[in-house]
N, C-alpha and C. Protein backbone atom coordinates (compact mmCIF):
# COMPACT_ATOMS: atom_id res chain seq x y z
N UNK A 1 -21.87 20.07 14.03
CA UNK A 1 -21.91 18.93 13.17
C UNK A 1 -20.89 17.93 13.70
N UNK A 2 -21.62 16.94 13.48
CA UNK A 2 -20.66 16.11 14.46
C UNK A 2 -20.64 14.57 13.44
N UNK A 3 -19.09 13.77 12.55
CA UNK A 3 -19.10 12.63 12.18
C UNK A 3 -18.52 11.82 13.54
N UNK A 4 -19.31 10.54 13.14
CA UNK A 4 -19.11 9.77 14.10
C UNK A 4 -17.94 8.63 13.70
N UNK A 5 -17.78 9.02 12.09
CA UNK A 5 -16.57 7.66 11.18
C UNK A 5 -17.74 6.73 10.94
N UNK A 6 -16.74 5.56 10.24
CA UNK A 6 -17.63 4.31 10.14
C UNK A 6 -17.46 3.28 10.97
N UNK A 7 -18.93 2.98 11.21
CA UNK A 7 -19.21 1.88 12.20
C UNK A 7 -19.13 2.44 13.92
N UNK A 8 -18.43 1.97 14.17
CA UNK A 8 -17.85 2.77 15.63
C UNK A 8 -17.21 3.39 15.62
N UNK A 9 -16.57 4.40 14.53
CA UNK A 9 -15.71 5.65 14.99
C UNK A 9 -14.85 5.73 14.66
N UNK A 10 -13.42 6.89 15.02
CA UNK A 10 -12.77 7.02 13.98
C UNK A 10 -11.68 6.56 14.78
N UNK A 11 -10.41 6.34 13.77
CA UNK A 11 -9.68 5.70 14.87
C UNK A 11 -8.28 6.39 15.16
N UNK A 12 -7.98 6.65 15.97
CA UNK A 12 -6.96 7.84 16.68
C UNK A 12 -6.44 6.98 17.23
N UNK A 13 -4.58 7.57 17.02
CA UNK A 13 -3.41 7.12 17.90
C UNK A 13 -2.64 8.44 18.34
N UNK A 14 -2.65 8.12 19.67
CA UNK A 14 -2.23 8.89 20.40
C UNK A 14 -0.22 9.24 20.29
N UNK A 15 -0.84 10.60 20.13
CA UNK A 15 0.83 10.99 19.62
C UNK A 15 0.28 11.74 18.11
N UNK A 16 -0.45 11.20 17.14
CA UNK A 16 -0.94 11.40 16.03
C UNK A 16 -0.99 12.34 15.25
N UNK A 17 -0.35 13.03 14.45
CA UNK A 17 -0.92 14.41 14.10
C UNK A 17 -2.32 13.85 12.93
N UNK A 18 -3.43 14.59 12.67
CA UNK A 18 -4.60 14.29 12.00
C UNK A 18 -4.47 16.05 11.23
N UNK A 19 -4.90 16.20 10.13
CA UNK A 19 -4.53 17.53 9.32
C UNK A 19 -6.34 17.48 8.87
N UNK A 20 -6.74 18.92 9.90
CA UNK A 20 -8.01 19.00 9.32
C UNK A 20 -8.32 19.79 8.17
N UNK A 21 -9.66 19.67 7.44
CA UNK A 21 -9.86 21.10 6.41
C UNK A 21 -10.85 20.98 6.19
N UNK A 22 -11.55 22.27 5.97
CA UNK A 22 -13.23 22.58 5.44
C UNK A 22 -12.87 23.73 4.71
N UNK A 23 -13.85 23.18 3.74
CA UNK A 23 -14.33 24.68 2.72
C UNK A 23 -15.48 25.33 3.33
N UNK A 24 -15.45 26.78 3.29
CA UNK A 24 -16.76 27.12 4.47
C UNK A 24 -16.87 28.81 3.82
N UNK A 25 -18.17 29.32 3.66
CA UNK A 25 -18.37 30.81 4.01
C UNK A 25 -19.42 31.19 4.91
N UNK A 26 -19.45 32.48 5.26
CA UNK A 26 -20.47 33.23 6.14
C UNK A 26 -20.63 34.43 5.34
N UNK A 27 -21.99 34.75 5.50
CA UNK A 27 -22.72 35.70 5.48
C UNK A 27 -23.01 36.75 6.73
N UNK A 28 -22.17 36.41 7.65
CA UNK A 28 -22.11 36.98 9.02
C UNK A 28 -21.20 38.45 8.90
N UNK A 29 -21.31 39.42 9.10
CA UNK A 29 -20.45 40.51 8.89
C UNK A 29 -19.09 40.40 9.42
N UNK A 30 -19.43 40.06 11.11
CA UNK A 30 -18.53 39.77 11.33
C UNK A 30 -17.58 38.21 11.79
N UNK A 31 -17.91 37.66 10.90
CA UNK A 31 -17.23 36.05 10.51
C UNK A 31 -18.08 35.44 11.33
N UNK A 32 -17.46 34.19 11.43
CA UNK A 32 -17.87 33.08 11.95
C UNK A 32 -17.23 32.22 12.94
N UNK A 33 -17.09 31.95 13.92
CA UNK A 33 -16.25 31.26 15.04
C UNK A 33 -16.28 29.92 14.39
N UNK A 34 -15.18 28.78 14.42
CA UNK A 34 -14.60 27.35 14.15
C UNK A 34 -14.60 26.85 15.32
N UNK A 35 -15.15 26.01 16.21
CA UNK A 35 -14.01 25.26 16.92
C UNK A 35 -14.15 23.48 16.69
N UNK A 36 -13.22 23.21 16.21
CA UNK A 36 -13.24 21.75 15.34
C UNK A 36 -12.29 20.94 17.02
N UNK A 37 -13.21 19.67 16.90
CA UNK A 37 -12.56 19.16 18.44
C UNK A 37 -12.64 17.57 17.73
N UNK A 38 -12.12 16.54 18.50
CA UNK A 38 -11.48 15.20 18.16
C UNK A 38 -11.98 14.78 19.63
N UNK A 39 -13.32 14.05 20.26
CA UNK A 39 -13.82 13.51 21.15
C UNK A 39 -14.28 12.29 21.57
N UNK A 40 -14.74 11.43 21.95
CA UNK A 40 -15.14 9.96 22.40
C UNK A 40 -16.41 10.20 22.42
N UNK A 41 -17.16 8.95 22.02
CA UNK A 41 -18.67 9.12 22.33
C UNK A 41 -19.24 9.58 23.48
N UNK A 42 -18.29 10.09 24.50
CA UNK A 42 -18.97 10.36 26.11
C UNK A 42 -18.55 12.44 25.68
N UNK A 43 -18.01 12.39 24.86
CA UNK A 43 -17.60 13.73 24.80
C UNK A 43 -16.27 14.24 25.44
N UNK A 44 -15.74 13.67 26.03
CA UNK A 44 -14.08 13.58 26.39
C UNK A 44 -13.20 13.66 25.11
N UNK A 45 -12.25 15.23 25.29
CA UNK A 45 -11.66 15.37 24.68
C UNK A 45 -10.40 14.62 24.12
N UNK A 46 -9.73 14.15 23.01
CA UNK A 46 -9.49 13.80 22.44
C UNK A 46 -7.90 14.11 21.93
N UNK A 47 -7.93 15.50 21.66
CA UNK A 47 -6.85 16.48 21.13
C UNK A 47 -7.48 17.86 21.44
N UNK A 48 -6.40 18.57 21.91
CA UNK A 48 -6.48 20.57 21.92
C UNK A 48 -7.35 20.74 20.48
N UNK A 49 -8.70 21.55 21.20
CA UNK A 49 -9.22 21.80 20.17
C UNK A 49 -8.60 22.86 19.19
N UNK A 50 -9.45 23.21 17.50
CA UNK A 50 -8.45 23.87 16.72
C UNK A 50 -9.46 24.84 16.64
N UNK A 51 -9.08 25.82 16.38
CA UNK A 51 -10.05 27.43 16.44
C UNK A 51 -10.01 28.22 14.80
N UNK A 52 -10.99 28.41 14.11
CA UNK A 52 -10.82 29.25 13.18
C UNK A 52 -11.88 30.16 13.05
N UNK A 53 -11.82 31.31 12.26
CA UNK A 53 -12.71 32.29 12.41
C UNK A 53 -13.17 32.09 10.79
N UNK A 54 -14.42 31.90 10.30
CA UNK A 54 -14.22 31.69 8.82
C UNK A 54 -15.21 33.25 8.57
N UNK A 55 -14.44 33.99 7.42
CA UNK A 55 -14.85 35.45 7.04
C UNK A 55 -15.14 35.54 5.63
N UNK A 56 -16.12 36.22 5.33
CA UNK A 56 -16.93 36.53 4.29
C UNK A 56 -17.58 35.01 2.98
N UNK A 57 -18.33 35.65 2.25
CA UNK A 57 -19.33 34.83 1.76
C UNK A 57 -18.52 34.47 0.47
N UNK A 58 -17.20 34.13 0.66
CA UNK A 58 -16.63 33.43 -0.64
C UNK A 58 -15.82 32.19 0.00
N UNK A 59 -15.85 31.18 -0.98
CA UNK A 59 -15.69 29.75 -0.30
C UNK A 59 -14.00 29.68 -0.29
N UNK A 60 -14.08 30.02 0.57
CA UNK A 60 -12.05 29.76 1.27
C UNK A 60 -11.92 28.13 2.19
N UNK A 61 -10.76 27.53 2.36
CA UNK A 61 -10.33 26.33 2.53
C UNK A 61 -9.54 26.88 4.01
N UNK A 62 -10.27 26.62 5.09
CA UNK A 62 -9.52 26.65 6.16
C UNK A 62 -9.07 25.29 6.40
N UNK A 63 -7.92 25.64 7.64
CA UNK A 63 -7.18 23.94 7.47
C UNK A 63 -6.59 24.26 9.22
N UNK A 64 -6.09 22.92 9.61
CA UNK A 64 -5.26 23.20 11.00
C UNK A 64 -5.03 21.96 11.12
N UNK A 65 -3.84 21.77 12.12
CA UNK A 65 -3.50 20.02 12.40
C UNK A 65 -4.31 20.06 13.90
N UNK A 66 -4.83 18.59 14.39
CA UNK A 66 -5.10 18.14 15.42
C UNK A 66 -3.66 17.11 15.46
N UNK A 67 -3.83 16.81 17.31
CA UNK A 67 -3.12 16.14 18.12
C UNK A 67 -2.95 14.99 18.86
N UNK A 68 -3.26 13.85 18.56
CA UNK A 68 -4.42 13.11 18.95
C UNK A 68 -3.43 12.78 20.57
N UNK A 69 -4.14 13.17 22.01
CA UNK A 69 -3.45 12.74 23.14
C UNK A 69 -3.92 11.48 23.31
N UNK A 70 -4.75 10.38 22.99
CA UNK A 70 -4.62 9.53 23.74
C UNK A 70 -5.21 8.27 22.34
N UNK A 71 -5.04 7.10 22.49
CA UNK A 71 -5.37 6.30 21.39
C UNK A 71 -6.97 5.58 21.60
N UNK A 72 -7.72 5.23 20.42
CA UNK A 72 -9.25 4.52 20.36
C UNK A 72 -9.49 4.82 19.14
N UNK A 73 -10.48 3.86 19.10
CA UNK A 73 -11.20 3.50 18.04
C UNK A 73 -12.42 4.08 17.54
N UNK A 74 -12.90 4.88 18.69
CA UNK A 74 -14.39 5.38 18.60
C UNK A 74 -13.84 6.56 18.82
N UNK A 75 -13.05 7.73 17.90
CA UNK A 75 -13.33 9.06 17.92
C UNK A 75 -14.67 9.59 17.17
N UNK A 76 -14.65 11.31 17.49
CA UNK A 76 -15.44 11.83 16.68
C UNK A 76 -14.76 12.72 15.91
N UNK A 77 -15.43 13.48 15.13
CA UNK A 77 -14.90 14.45 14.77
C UNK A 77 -16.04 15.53 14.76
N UNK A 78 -15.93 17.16 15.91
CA UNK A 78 -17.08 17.93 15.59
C UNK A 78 -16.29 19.29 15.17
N UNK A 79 -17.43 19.49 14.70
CA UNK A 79 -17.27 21.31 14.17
C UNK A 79 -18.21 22.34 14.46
N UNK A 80 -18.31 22.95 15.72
CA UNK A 80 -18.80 23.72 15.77
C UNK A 80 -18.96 25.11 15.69
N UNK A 81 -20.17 25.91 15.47
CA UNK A 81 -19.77 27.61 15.18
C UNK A 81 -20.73 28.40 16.13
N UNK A 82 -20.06 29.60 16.18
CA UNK A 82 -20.65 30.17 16.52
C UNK A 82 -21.17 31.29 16.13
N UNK A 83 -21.89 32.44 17.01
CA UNK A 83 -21.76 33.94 15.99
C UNK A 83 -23.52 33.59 15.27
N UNK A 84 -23.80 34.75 14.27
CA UNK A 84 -25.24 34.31 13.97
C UNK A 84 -24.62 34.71 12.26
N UNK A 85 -25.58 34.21 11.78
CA UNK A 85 -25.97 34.57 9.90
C UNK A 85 -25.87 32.71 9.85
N UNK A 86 -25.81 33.08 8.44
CA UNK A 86 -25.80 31.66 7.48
C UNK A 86 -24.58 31.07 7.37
N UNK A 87 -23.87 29.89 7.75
CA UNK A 87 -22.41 29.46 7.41
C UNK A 87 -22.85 28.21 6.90
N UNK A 88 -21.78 27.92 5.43
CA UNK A 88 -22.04 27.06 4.69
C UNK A 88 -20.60 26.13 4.76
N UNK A 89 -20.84 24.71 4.93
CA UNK A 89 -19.37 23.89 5.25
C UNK A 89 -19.62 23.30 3.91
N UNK A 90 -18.12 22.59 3.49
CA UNK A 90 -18.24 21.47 2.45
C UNK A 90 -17.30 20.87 2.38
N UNK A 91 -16.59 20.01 2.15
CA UNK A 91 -15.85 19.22 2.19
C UNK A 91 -15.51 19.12 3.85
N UNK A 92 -15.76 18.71 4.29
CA UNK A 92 -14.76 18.46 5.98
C UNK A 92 -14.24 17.23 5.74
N UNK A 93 -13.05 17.26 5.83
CA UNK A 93 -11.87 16.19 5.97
C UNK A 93 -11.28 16.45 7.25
N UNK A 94 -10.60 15.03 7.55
CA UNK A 94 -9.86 14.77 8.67
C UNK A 94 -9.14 13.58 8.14
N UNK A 95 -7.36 13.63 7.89
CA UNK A 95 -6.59 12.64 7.48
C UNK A 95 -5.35 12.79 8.16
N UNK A 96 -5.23 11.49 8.67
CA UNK A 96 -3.97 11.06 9.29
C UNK A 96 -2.57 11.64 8.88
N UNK A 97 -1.89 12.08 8.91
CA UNK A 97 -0.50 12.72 8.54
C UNK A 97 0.08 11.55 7.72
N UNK A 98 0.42 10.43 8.98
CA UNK A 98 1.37 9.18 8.94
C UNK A 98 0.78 8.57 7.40
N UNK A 99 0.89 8.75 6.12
CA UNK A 99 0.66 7.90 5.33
C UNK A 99 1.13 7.06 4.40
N UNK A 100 1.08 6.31 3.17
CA UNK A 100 2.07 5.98 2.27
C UNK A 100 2.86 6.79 1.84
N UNK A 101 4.06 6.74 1.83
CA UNK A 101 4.86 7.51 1.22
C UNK A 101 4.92 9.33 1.52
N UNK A 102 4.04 9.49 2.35
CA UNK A 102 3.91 10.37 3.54
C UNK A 102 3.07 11.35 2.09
N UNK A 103 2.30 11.18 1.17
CA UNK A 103 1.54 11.81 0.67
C UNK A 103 0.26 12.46 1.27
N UNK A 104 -0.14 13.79 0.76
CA UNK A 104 -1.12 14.45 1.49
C UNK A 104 -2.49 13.59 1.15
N UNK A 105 -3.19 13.31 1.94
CA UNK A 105 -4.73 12.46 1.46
C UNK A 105 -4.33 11.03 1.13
N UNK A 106 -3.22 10.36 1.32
CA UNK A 106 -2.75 9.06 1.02
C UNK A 106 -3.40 8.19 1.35
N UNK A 107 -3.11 6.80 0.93
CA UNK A 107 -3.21 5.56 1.38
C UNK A 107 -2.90 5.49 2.84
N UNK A 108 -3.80 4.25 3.50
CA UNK A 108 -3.27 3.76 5.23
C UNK A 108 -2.04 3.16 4.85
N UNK A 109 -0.79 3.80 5.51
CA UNK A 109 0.54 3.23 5.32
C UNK A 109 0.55 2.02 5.40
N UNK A 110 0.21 1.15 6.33
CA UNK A 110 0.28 0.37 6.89
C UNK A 110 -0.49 -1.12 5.94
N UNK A 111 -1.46 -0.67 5.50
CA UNK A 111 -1.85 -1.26 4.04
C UNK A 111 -1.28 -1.26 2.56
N UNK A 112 -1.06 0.16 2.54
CA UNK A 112 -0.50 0.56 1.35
C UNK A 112 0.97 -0.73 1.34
N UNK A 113 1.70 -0.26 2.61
CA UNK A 113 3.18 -0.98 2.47
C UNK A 113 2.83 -2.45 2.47
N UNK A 114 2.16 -3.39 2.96
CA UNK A 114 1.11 -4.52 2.43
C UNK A 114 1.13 -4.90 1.01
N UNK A 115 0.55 -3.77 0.36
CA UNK A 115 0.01 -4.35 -1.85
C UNK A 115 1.76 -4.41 -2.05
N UNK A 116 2.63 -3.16 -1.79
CA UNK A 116 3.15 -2.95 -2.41
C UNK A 116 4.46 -3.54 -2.27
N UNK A 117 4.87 -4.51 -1.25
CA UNK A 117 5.84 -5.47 -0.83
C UNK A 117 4.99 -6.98 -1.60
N UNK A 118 3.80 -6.97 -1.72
CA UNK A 118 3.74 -7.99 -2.96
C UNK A 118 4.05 -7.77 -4.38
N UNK A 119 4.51 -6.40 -4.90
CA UNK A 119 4.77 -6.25 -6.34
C UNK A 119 4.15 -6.61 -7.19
N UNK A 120 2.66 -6.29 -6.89
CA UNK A 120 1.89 -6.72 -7.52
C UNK A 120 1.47 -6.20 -9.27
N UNK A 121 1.45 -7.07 -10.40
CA UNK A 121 1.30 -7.69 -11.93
C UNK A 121 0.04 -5.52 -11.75
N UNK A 122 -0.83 -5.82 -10.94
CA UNK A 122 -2.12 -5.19 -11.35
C UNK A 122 -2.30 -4.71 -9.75
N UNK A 123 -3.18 -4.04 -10.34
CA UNK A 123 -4.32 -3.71 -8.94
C UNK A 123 -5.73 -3.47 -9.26
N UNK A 124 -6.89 -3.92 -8.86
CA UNK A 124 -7.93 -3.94 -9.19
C UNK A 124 -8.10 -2.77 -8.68
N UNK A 125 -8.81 -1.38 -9.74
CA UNK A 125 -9.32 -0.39 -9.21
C UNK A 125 -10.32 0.21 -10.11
N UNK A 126 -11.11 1.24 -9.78
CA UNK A 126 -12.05 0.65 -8.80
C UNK A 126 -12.43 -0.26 -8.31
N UNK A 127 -13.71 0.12 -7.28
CA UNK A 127 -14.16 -1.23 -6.66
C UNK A 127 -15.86 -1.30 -7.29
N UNK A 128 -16.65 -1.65 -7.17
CA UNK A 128 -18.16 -1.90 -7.51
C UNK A 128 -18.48 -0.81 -7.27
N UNK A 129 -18.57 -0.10 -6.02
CA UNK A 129 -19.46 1.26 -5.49
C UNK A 129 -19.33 2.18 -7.03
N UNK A 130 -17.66 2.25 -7.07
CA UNK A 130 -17.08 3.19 -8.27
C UNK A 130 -17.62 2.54 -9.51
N UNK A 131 -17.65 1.54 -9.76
CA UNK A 131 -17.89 1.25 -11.34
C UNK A 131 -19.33 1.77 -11.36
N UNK A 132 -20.62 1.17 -10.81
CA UNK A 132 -21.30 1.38 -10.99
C UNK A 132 -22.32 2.03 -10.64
N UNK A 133 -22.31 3.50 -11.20
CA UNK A 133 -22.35 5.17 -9.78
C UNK A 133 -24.18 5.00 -10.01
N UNK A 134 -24.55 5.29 -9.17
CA UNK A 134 -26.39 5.77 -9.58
C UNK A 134 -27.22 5.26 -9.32
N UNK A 135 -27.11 3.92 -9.66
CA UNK A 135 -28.29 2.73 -9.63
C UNK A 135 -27.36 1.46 -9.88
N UNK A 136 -28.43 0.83 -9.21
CA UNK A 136 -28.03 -1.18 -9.27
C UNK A 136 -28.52 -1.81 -10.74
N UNK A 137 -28.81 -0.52 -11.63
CA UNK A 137 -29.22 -1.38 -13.34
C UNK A 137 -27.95 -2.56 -13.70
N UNK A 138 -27.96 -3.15 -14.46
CA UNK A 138 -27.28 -3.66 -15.18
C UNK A 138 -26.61 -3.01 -16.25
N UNK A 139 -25.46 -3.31 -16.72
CA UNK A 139 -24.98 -2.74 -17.62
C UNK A 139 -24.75 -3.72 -19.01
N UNK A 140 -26.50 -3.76 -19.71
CA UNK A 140 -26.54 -3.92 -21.00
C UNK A 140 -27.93 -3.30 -21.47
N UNK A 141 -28.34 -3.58 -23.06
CA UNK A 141 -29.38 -3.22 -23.44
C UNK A 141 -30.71 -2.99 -23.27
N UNK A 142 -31.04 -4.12 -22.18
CA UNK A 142 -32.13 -4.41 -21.74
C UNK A 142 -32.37 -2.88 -20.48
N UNK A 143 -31.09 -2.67 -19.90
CA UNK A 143 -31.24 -1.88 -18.66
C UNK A 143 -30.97 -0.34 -19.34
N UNK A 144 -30.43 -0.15 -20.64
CA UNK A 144 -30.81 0.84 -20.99
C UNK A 144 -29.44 1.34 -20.38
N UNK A 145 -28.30 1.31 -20.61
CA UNK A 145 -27.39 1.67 -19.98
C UNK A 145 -26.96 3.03 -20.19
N UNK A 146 -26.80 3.58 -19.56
CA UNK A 146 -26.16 4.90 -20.01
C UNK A 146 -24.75 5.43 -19.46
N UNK A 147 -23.79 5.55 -20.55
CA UNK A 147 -22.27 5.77 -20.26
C UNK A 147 -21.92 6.80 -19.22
N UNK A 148 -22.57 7.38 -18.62
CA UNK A 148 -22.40 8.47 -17.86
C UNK A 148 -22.61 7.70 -16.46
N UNK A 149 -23.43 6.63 -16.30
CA UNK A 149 -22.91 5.90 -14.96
C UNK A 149 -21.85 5.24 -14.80
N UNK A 150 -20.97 4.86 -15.74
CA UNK A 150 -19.78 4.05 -15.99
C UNK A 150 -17.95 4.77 -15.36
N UNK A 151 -18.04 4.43 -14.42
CA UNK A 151 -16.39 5.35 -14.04
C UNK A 151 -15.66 6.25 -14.98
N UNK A 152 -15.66 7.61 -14.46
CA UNK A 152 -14.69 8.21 -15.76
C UNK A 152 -13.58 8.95 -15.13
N UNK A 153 -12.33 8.13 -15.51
CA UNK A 153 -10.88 8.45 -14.41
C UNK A 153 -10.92 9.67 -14.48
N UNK A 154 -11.09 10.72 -15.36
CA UNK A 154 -10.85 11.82 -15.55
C UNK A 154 -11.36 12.59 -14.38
N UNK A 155 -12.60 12.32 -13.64
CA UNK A 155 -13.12 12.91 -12.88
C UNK A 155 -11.96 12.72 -11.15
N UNK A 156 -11.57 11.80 -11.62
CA UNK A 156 -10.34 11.48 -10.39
C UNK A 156 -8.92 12.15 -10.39
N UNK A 157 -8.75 13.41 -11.25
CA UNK A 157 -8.07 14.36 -11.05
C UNK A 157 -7.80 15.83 -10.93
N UNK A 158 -7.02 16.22 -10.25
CA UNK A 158 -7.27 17.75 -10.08
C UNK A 158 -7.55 18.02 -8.47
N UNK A 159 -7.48 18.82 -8.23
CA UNK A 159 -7.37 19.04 -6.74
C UNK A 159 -9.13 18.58 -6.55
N UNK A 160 -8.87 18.04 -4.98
CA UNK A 160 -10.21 16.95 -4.37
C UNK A 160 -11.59 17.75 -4.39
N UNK A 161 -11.88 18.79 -3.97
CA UNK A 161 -12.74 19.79 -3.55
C UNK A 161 -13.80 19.73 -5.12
N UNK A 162 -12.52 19.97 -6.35
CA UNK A 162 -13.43 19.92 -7.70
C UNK A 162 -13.56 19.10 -8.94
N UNK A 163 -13.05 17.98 -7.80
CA UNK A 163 -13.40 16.50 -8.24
C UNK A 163 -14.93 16.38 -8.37
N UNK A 164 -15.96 15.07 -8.92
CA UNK A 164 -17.28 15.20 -9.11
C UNK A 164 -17.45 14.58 -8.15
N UNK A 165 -18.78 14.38 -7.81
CA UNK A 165 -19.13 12.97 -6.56
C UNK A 165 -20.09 12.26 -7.73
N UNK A 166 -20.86 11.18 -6.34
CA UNK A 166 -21.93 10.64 -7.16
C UNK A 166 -22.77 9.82 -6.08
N UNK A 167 -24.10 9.39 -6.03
CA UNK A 167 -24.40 8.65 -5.28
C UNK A 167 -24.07 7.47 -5.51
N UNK A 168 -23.49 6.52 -4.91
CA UNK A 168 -23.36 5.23 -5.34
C UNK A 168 -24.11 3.84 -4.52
N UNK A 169 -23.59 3.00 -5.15
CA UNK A 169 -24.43 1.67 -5.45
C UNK A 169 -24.74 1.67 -3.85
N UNK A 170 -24.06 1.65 -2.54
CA UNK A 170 -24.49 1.63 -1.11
C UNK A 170 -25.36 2.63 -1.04
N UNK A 171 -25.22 3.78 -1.44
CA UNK A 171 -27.00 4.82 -0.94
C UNK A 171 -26.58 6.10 -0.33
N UNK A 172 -24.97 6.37 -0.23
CA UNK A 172 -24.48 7.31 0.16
C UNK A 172 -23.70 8.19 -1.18
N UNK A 173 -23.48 9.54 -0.88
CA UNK A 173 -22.73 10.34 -1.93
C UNK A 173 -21.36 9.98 -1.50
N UNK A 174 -20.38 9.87 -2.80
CA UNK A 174 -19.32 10.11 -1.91
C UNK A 174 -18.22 10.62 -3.04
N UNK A 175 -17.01 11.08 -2.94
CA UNK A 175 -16.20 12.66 -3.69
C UNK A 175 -15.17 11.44 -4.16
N UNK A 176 -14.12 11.64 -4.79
CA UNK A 176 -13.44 11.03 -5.72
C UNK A 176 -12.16 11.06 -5.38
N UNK A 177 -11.79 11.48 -3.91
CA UNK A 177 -11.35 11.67 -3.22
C UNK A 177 -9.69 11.05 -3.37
N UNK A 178 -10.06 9.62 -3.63
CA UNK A 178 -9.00 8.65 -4.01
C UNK A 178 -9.03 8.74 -5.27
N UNK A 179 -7.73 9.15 -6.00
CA UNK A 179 -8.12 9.03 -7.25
C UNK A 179 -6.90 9.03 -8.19
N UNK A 180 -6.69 8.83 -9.15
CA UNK A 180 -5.15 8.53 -10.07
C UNK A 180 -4.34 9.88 -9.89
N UNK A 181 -3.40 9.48 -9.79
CA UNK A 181 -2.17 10.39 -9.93
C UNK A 181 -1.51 10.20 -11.05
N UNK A 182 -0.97 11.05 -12.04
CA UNK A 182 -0.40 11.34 -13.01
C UNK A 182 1.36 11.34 -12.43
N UNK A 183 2.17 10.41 -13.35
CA UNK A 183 3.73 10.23 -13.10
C UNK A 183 4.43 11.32 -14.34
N UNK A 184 5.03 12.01 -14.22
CA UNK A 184 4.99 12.88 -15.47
C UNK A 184 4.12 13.62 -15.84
N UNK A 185 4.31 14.05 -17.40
CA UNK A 185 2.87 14.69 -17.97
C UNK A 185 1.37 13.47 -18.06
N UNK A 186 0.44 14.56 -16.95
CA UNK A 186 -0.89 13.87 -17.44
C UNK A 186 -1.39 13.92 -18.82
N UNK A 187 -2.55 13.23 -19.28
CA UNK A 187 -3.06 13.20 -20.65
C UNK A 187 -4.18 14.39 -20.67
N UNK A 188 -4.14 15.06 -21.81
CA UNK A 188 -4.74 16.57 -21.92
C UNK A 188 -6.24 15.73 -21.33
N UNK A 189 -6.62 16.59 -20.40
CA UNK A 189 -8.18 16.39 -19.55
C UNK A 189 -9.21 16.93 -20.84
C-alpha cells in the first residue's frame, strides 16, 4: 500500500524524524512481515526502512520512527507485507516529530507559531468539510436537516484511532484526527 500525500507528495526534511503507526492484525499463524519505507516517485529510498512483524488476529498499534536522509516534496509513504493469510491495516499515520509545542499529532509548527504570535480574539474551527459531514444539503427545513450531520466536538476526543470519521463535503472519509483538547477537567462525554 502505497500513499502518495496530497497533490504531489509528502513533504520530508532531511535530518527529520517522522513517527510512524498502524493498527493492524493477521490471521497468519505465524505473523506478518512490516516493512514501512519513505521513497520518491522513482522509488529511491528516502529513510532506513522500519521493520515490524504484526502477530495474531487482535488489533494492536505498531509504531516506529523514520529518518528522513534527504529533503522533497514528493515523498511516499509504503507499507508492505509479507508472509500469506489475511492482514488487516487501519489507521496508517505518518507525523512529523518537529511540531507545535512539540505535541504528539500536532499542529505544523511553523504555522501553528504564525496564529499564535497574532493572539488571536478567536479561531475559526471547524472548517466547511467539518461542519457539514455527508452531503452538500442545506441546513434548513426545506433540506430536511438532520442534527447528526452537524459537527459534534465530542467526537473530537479521546485517543485518535476511536475517534468517529465521516465522509465529507470533498468525497473523501476522513478521522477526527485534529481535534479539541481539554485544559484541566474535560466535560463528562
Amino acid at each position: 500500500m502505497t500513499n502518495a500525500g496530497f497533490t504531489t507528495g509528502i513533504a520530508l526534511r532531511a535530518g527529520g524524524a517522522y513517527d510512524f503507526s498502524v493498527w493492524a492484525r493477521t490471521d497468519a499463524a505465524a505473523g506478518t512481515p512490516l516493512t514501512v519505507t519513505l521513497h520518491d516517485a522513482a522509488g529511491q529510498p528516502l529513510a532506513a526502512p522500519l521493520t515490524r512483524a504484526v502477530r495474531g488476529d487482535r488489533w494492536t498499534k505498531y509504531t516506529g520512527t523514520l529518518k528522513a536522509t534527504r529533503s522533497t516534496d514528493a515523498g511516499r509513504l509504503s507499507v508492505r507485507a509479507g508472509g500469506t493469510g489475511v492482514l488487516r491495516l487501519d489507521m496508517v499515520s505518518l507525523f512529523p516529530r518537529d511540531t507545535f509545542r512539540k505535541r504528539p499529532n500536532g499542529l505544523r509548527r511553523d504555522l501553528a507559531e504564525k496564529i499564535a504570535a497574532l493572539r488571536p480574539g478567536f479561531v475559526r474551527f471547524p472548517g466547511g468539510c467539518l461542519v457539514n459531514t455527508g452531503s452538500m444539503s442545506g441546513y434548513d427545513a426545506a433540506s430536511n436537516w438532520p442534527r447528526a450531520r452537524s459537527y459534534q466536538w465530542k467526537d473530537t476526543v479521546g485517543p485518535v484511532e476511536a475517534r468517529a470519521t465521516n465522509a465529507n463535503f470533498w468525497g473523501y472519509n476522513q478521522s477526527y484526527g485534529l481535534g479539541y483538547r481539554c485544559a484541566g477537567q474535560c466535560p463528562a462525554l
